[in-house]
C-alpha atoms as a PDB file:
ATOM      1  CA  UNK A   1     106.004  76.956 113.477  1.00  0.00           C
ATOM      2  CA  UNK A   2     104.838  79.457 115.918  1.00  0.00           C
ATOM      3  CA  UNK A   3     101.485  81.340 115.388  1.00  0.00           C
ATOM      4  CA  UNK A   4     101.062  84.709 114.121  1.00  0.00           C
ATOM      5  CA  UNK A   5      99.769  87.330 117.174  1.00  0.00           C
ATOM      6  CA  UNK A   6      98.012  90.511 116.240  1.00  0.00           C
ATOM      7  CA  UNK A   7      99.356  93.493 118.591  1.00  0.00           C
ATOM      8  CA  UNK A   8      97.154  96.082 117.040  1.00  0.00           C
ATOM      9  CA  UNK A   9      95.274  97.562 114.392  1.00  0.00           C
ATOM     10  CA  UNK A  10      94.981 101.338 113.356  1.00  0.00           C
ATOM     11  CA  UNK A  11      92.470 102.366 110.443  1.00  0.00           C
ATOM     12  CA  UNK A  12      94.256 104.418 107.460  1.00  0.00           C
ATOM     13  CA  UNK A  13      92.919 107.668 105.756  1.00  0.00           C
ATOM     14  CA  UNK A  14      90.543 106.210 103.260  1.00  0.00           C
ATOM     15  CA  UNK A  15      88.913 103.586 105.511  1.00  0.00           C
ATOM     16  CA  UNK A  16      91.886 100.296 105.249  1.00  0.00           C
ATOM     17  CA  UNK A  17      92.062  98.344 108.574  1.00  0.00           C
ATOM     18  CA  UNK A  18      96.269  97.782 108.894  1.00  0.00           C
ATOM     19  CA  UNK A  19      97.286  94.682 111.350  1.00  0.00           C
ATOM     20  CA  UNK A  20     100.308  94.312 113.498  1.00  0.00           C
ATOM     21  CA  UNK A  21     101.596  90.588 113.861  1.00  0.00           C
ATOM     22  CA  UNK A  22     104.333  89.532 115.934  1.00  0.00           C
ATOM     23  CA  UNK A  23     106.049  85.863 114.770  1.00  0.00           C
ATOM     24  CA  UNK A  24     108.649  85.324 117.703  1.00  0.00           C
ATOM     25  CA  UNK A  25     110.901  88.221 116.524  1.00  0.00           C
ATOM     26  CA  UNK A  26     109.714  88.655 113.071  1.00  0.00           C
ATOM     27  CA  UNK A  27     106.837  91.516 112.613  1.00  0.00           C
ATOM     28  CA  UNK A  28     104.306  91.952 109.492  1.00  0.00           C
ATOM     29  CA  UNK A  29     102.038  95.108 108.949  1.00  0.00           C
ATOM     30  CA  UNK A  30      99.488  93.768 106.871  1.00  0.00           C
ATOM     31  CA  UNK A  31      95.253  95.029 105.444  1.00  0.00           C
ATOM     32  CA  UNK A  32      92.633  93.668 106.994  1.00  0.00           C
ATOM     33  CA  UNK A  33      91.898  90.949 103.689  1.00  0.00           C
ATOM     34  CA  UNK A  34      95.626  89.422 104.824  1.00  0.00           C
ATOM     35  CA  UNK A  35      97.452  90.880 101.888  1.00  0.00           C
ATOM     36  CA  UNK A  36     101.425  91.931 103.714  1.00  0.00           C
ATOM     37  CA  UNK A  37     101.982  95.903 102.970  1.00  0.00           C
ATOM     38  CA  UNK A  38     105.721  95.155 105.129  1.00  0.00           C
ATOM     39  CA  UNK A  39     107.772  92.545 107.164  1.00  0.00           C
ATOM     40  CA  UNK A  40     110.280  92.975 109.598  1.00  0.00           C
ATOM     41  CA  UNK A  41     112.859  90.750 107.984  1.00  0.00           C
ATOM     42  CA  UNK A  42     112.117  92.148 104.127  1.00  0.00           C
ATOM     43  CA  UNK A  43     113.994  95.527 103.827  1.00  0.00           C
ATOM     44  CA  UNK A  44     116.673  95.569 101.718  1.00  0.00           C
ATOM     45  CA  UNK A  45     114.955  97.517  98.929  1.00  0.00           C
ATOM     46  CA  UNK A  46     113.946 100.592 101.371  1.00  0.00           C
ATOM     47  CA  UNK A  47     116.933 100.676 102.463  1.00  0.00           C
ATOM     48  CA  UNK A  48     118.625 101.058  99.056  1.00  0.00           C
ATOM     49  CA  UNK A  49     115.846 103.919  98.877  1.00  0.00           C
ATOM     50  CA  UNK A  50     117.976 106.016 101.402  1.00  0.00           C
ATOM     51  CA  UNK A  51     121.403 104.689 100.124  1.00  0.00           C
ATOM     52  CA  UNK A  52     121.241 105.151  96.777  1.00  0.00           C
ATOM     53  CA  UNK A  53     119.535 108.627  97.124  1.00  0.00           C
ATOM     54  CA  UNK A  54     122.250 109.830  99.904  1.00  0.00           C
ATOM     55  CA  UNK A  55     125.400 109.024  97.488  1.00  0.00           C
ATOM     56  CA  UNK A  56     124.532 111.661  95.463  1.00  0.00           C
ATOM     57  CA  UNK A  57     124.016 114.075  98.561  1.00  0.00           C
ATOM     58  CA  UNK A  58     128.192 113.427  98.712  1.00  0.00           C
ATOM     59  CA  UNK A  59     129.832 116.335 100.358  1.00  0.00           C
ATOM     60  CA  UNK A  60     127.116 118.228 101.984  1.00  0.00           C
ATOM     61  CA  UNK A  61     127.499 118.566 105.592  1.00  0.00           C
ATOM     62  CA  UNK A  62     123.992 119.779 105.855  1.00  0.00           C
ATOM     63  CA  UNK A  63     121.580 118.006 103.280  1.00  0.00           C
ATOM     64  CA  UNK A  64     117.680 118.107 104.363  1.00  0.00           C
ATOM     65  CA  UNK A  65     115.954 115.084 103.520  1.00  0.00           C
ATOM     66  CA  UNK A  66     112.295 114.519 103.699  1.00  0.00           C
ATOM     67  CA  UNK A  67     111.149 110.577 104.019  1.00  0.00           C
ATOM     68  CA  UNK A  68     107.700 109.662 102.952  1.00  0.00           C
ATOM     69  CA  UNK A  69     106.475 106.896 105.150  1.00  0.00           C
ATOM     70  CA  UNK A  70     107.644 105.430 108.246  1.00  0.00           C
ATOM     71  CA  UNK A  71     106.405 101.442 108.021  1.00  0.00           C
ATOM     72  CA  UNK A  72     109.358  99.540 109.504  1.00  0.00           C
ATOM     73  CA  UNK A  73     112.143 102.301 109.594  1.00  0.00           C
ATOM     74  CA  UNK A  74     114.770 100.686 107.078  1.00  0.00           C
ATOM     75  CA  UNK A  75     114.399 103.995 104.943  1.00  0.00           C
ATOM     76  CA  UNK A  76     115.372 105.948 108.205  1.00  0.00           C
ATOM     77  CA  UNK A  77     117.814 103.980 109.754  1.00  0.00           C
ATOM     78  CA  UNK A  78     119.277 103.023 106.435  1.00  0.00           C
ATOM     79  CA  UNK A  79     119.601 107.587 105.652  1.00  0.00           C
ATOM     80  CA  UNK A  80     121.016 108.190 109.510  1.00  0.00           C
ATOM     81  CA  UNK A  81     123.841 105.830 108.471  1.00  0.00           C
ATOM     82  CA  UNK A  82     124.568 107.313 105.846  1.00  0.00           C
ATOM     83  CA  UNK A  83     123.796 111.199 106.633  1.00  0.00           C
ATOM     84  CA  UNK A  84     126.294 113.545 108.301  1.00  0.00           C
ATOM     85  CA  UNK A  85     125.828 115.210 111.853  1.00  0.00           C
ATOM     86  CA  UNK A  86     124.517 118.129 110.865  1.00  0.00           C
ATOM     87  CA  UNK A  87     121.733 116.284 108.445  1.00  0.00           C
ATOM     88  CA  UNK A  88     117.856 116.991 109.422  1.00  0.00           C
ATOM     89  CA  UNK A  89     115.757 113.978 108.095  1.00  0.00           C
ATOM     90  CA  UNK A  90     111.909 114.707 108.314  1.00  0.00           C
ATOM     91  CA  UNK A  91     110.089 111.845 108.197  1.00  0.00           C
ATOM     92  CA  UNK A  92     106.057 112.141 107.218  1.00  0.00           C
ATOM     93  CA  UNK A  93     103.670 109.552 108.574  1.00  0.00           C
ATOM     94  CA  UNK A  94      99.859 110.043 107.598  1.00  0.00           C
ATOM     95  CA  UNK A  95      98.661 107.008 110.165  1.00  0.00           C
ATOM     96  CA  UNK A  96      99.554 107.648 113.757  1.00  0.00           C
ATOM     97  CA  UNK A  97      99.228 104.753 115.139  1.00  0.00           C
ATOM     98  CA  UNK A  98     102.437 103.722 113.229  1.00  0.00           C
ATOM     99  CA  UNK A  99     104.235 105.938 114.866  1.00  0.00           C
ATOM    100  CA  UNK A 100     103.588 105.023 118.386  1.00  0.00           C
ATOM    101  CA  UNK A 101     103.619 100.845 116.941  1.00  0.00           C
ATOM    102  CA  UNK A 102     107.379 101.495 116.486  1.00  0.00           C
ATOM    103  CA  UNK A 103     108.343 102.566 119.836  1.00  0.00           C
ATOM    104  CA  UNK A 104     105.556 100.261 121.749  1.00  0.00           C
ATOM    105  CA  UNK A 105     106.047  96.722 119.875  1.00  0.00           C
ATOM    106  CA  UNK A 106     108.343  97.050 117.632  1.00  0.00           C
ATOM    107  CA  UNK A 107     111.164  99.135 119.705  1.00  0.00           C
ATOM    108  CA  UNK A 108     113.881  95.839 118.702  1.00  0.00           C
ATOM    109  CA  UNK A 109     113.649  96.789 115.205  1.00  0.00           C
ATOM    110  CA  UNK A 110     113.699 100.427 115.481  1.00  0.00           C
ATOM    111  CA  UNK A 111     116.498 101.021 118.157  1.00  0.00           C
ATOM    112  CA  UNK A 112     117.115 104.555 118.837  1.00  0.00           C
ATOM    113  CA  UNK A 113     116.812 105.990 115.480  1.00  0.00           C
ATOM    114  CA  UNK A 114     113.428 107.816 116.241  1.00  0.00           C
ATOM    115  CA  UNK A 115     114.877 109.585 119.095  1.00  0.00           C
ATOM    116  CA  UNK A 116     118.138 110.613 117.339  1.00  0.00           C
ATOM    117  CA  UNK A 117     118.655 114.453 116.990  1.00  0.00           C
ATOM    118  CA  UNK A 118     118.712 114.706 113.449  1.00  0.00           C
ATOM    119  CA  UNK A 119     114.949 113.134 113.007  1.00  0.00           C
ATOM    120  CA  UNK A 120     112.051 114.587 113.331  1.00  0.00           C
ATOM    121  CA  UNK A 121     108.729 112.714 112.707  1.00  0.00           C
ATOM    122  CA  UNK A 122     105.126 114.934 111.043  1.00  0.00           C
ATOM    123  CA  UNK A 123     102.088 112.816 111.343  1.00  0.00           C
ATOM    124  CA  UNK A 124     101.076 114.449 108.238  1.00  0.00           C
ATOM    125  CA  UNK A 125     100.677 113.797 104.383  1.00  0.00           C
ATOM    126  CA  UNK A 126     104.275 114.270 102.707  1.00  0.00           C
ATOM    127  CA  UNK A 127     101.923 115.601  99.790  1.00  0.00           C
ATOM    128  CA  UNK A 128     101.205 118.621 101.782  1.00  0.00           C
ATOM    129  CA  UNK A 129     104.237 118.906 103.156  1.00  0.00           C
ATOM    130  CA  UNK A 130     106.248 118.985  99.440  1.00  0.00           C
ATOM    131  CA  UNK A 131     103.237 121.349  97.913  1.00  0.00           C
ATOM    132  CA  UNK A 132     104.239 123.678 101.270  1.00  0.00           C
ATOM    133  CA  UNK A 133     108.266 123.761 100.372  1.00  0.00           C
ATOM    134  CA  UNK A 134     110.013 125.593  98.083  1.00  0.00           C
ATOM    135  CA  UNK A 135     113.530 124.317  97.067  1.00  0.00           C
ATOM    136  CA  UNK A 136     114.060 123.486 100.742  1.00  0.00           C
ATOM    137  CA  UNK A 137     114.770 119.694 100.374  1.00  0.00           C
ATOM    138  CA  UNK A 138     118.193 118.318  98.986  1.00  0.00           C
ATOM    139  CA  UNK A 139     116.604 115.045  98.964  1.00  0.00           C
ATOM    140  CA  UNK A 140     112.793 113.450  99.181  1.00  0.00           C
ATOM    141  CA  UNK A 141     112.564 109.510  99.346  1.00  0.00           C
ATOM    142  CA  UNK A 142     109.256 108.355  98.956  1.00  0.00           C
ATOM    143  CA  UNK A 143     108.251 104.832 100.250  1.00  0.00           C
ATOM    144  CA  UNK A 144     104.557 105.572 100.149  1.00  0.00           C
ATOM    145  CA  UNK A 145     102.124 102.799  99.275  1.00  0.00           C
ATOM    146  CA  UNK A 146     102.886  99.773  96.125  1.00  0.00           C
ATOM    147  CA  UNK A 147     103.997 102.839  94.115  1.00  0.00           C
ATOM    148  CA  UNK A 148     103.195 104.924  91.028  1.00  0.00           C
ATOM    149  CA  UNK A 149     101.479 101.186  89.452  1.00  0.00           C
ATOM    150  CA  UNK A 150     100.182  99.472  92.560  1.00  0.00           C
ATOM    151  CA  UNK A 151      98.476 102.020  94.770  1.00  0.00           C
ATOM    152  CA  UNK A 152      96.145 100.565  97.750  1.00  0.00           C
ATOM    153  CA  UNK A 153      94.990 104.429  98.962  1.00  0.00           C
ATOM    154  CA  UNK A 154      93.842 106.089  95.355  1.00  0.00           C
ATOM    155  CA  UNK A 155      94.256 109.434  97.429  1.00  0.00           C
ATOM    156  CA  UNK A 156      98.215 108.527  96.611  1.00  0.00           C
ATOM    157  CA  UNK A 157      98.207 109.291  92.602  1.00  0.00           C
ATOM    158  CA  UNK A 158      98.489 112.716  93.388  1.00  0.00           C
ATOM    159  CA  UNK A 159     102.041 111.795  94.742  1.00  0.00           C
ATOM    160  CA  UNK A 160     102.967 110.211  91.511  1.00  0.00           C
ATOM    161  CA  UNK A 161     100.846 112.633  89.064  1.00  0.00           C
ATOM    162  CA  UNK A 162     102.825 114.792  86.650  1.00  0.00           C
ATOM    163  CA  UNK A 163     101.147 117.468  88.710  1.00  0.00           C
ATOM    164  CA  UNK A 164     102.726 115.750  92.029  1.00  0.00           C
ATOM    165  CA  UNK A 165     106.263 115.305  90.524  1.00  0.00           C
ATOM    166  CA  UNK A 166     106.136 118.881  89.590  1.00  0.00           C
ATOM    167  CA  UNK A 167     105.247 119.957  93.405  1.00  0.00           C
ATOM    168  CA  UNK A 168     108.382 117.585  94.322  1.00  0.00           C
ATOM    169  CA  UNK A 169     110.800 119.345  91.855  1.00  0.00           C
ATOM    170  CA  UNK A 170     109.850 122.419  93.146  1.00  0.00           C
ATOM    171  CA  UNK A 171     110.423 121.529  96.619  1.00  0.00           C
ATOM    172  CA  UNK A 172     113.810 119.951  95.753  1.00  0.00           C
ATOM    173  CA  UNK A 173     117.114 122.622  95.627  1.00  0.00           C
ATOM    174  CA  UNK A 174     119.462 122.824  93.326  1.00  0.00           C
ATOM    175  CA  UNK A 175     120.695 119.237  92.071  1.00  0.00           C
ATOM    176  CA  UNK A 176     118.001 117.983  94.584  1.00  0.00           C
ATOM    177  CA  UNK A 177     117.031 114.514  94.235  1.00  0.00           C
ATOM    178  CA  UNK A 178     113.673 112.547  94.326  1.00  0.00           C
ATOM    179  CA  UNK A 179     113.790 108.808  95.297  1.00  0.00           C
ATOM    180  CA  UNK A 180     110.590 106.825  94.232  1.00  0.00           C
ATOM    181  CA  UNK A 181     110.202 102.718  95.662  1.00  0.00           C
ATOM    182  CA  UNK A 182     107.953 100.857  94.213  1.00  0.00           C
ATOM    183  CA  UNK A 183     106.747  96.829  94.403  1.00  0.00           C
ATOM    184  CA  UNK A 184     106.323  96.598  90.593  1.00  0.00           C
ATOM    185  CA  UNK A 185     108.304  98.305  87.340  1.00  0.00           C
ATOM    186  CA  UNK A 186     106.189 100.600  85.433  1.00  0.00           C
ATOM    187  CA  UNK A 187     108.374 101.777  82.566  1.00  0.00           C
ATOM    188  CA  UNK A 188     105.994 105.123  81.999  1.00  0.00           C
ATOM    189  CA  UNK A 189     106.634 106.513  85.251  1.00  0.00           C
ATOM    190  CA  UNK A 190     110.344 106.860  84.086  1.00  0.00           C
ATOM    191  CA  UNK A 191     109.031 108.839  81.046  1.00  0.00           C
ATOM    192  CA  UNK A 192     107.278 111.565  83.366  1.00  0.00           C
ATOM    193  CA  UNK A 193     109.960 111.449  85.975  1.00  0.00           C
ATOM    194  CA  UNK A 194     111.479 113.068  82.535  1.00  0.00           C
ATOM    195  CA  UNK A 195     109.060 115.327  81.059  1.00  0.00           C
ATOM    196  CA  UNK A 196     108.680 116.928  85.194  1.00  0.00           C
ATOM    197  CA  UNK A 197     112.539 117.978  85.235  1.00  0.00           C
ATOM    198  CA  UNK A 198     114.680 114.935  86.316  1.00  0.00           C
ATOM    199  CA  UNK A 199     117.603 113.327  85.131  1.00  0.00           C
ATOM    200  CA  UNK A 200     116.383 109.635  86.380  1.00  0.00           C
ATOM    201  CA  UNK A 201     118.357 106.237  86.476  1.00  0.00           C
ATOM    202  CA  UNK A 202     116.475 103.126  87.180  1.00  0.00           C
ATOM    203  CA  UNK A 203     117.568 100.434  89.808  1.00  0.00           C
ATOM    204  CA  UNK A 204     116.023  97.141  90.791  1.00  0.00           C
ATOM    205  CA  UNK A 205     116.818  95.675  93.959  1.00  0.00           C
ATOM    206  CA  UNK A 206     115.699  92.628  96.131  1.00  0.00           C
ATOM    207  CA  UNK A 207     113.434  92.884  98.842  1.00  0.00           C
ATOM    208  CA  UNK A 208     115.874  90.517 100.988  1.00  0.00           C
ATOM    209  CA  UNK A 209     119.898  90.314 101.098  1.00  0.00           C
ATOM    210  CA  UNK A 210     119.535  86.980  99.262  1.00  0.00           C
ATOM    211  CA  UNK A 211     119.744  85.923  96.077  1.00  0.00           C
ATOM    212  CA  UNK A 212     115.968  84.542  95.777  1.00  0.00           C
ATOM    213  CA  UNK A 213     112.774  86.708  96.594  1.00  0.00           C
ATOM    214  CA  UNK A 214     111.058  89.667  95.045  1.00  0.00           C
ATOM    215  CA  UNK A 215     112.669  92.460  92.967  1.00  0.00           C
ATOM    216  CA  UNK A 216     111.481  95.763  93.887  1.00  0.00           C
ATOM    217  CA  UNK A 217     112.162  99.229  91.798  1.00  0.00           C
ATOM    218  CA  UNK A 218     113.933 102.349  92.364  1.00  0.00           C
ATOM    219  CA  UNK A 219     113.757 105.526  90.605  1.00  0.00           C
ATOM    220  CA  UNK A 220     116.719 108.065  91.184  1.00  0.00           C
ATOM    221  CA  UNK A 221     115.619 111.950  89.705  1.00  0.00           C
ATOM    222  CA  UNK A 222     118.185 114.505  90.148  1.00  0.00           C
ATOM    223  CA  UNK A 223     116.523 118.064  89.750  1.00  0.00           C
ATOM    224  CA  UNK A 224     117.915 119.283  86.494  1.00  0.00           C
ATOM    225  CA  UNK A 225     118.808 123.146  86.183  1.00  0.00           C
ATOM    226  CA  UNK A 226     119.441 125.120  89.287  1.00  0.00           C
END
């Protein structure tokens, strides 16, 4: 079997060492202890992120998505196939180095979606960006971290806070929708989803196309009211 090669390495708000390793074509962002945050060949779930979310974006011609973390682009490339020509995805990165990792090593994986019209890429926190909007999203998809029950960056519960969700409706117009992925269920999460204004469904989806490997979840909340 052929060796893992590190590219690079970027440090992440909050101190945590990430790794890129390249296995002939395959590609694994990993912390510094060895524990895998993403793979190359492991993105079915993010992918049903963007999918899932989109469907009920049906009929606009102009929806305005905002995606919480690059990693591996599935999320992205997954919404672009799915969006309409006159979509405008933002996509929020808070580590740099990912950014330019996707168009240096990893350009096989991402193709052209970074350079496609309709994206445009904030090295940023998407927690700033959703406390700075107001109703201007129809959608927000948040890959960010293990999710609400497995965060690696504590600085992330404020994402998944009642007081977070609340900044998310908020930034969400009418009939908006909020799209949470997470590693792990945690069946309280669905109760504040509630209690912050969403009408939220529950999906649980396989990291790979196969029919063995880890189940991930997805959380759909559709703003309620206008």
């Amino acid at each position: 079997m052929l060796p893992w090669i590190e590219l690079a390495t970027a440090t992440a708000p909050g101190g945590d060492r990430l790794r890129l390793l390249r296995r002939g074509d395959e590609f694994s962002i990993r912390l510094q202890g060895g524990n895998e945050l993403m793979n190359s060949r492991l993105g079915h779930s993010e992918e049903a992120l963007a999918t899932l979310a989109l469907e009920r974006l049906a009929g606009r011609p102009a929806p305005r998505v905002l995606i919480g973390g690059l990693g591996m682009g599935f999320t992205l490339r997954a919404a672009l196939s799915v969006s309409p020509p006159g979509a405008r995805l933002v996509v929020s990165e808070i580590v740099p180095e990912l950014v330019g990792w996707a168009g240096q090593h990893m350009g096989a994986v991402f193709g052209e979606c970074l350079s496609d019209p309709r994206v445009e890429v904030e090295t940023r926190d998407v927690g700033a960006i959703i406390r700075e909007a107001a109703s201007s999203f129809d959608a927000t998809l948040l890959d960010v971290d293990n999710g609400p029950d497995g965060l690696t960056r504590p600085g992330n519960d404020a994402l998944y806070s009642e007081g977070g969700l609340k900044a998310a409706h908020r930034a969400l117009g009418p009939k908006g929708v909020l799209a949470v992925w997470s590693a792990a269920p945690a069946p309280v999460f669905s109760q504040r989803l509630s209690r912050c204004g969403f009408e939220v469904a529950t999906h649980t989806v396989r990291a790979s196309r196969g029919k063995r490997g880890n189940r991930h979840t997805i959380w759909i909340g559709v703003r309620d009211g206008n």
